[in-house]
Protein backbone atom coordinates (compact mmCIF):
# COMPACT_ATOMS: atom_id res chain seq x y z
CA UNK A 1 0.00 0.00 0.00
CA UNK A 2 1.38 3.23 -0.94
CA UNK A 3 2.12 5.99 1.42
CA UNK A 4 -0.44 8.45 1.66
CA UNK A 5 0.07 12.22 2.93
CA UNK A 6 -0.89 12.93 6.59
CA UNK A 7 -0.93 16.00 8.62
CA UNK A 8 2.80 16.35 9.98
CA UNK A 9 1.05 17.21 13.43
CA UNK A 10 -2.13 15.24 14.11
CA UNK A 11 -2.08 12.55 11.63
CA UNK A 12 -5.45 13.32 10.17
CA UNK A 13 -5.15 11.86 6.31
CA UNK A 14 -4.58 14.29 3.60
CA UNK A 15 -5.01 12.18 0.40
CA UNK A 16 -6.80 8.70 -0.10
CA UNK A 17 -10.35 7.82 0.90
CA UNK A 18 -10.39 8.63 4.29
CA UNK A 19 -9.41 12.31 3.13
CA UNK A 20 -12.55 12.31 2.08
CA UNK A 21 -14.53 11.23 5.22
CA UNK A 22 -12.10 14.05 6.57
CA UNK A 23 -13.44 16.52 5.07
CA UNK A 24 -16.77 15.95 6.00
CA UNK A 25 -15.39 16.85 9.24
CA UNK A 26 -14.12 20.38 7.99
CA UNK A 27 -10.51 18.86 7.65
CA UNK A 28 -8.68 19.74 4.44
CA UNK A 29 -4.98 20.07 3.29
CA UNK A 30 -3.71 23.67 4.50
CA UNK A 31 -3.59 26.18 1.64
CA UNK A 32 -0.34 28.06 3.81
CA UNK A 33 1.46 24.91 4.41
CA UNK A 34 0.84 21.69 2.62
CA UNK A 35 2.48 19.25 5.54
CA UNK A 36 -0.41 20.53 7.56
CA UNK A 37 -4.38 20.24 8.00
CA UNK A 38 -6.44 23.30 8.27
CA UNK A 39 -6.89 22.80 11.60
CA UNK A 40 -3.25 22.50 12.79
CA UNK A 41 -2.41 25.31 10.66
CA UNK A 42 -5.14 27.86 12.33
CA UNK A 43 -4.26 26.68 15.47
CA UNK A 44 -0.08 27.14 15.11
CA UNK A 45 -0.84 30.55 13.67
CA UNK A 46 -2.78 31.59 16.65
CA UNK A 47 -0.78 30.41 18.76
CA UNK A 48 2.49 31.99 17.83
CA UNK A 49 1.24 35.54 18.92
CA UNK A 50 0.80 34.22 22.52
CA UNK A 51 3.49 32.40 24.68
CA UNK A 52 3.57 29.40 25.33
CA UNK A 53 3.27 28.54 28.99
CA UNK A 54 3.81 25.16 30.12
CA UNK A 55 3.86 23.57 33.73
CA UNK A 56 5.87 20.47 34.58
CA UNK A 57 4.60 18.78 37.70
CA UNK A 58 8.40 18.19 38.85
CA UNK A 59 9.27 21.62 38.30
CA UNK A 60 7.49 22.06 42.35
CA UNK A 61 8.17 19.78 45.01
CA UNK A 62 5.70 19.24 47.60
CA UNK A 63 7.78 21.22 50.15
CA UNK A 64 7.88 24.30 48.24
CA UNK A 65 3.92 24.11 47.72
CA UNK A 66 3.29 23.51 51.47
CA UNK A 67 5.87 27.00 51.77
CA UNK A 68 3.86 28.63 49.84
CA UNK A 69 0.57 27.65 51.54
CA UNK A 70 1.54 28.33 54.67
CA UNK A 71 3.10 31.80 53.90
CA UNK A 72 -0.55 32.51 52.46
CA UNK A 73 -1.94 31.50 55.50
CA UNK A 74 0.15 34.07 57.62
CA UNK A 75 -0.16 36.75 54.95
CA UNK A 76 -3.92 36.24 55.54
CA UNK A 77 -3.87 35.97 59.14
CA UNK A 78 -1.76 39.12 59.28
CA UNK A 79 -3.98 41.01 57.29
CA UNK A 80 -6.86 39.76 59.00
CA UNK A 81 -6.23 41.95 61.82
């Protein structure tokens, strides 16, 4: 079976058959960049204009959270009087 052309990011089938059932979906081969669906392509354009944030659960260990919660509690206690 030959290769057919997917979506470099999600996968979604850009030629072949299920293309088609694709597109019934709204997903079509980008007109800006051909390695990518619509959808991918809309949503890396948008998101270049905003940075990217991400959070790693090891990037805070337990300790520093329970810092944290109880300086809260003393800012709020303080302030509470």
């Amino acid at each position: 079976m030959a290769n057919k052309k997917k979506c470099e990011k999600c996968g979604v089938p850009l030629e072949g058959l299920f293309s088609k059932l694709a597109s019934v979906f709204g997903v079509k081969p980008s007109t800006t960049n051909p390695g990518l669906c619509n959808k991918c392509d809309n949503s890396s354009t948008n998101n270049e204009s905003e940075p990217k944030e991400e959070f790693h659960s090891d990037e805070f260990s337990k300790e520093d959270t329970e810092e944290k919660d109880q300086d809260r509690k003393e800012k709020y206690s303080e302030s509470g009087d």
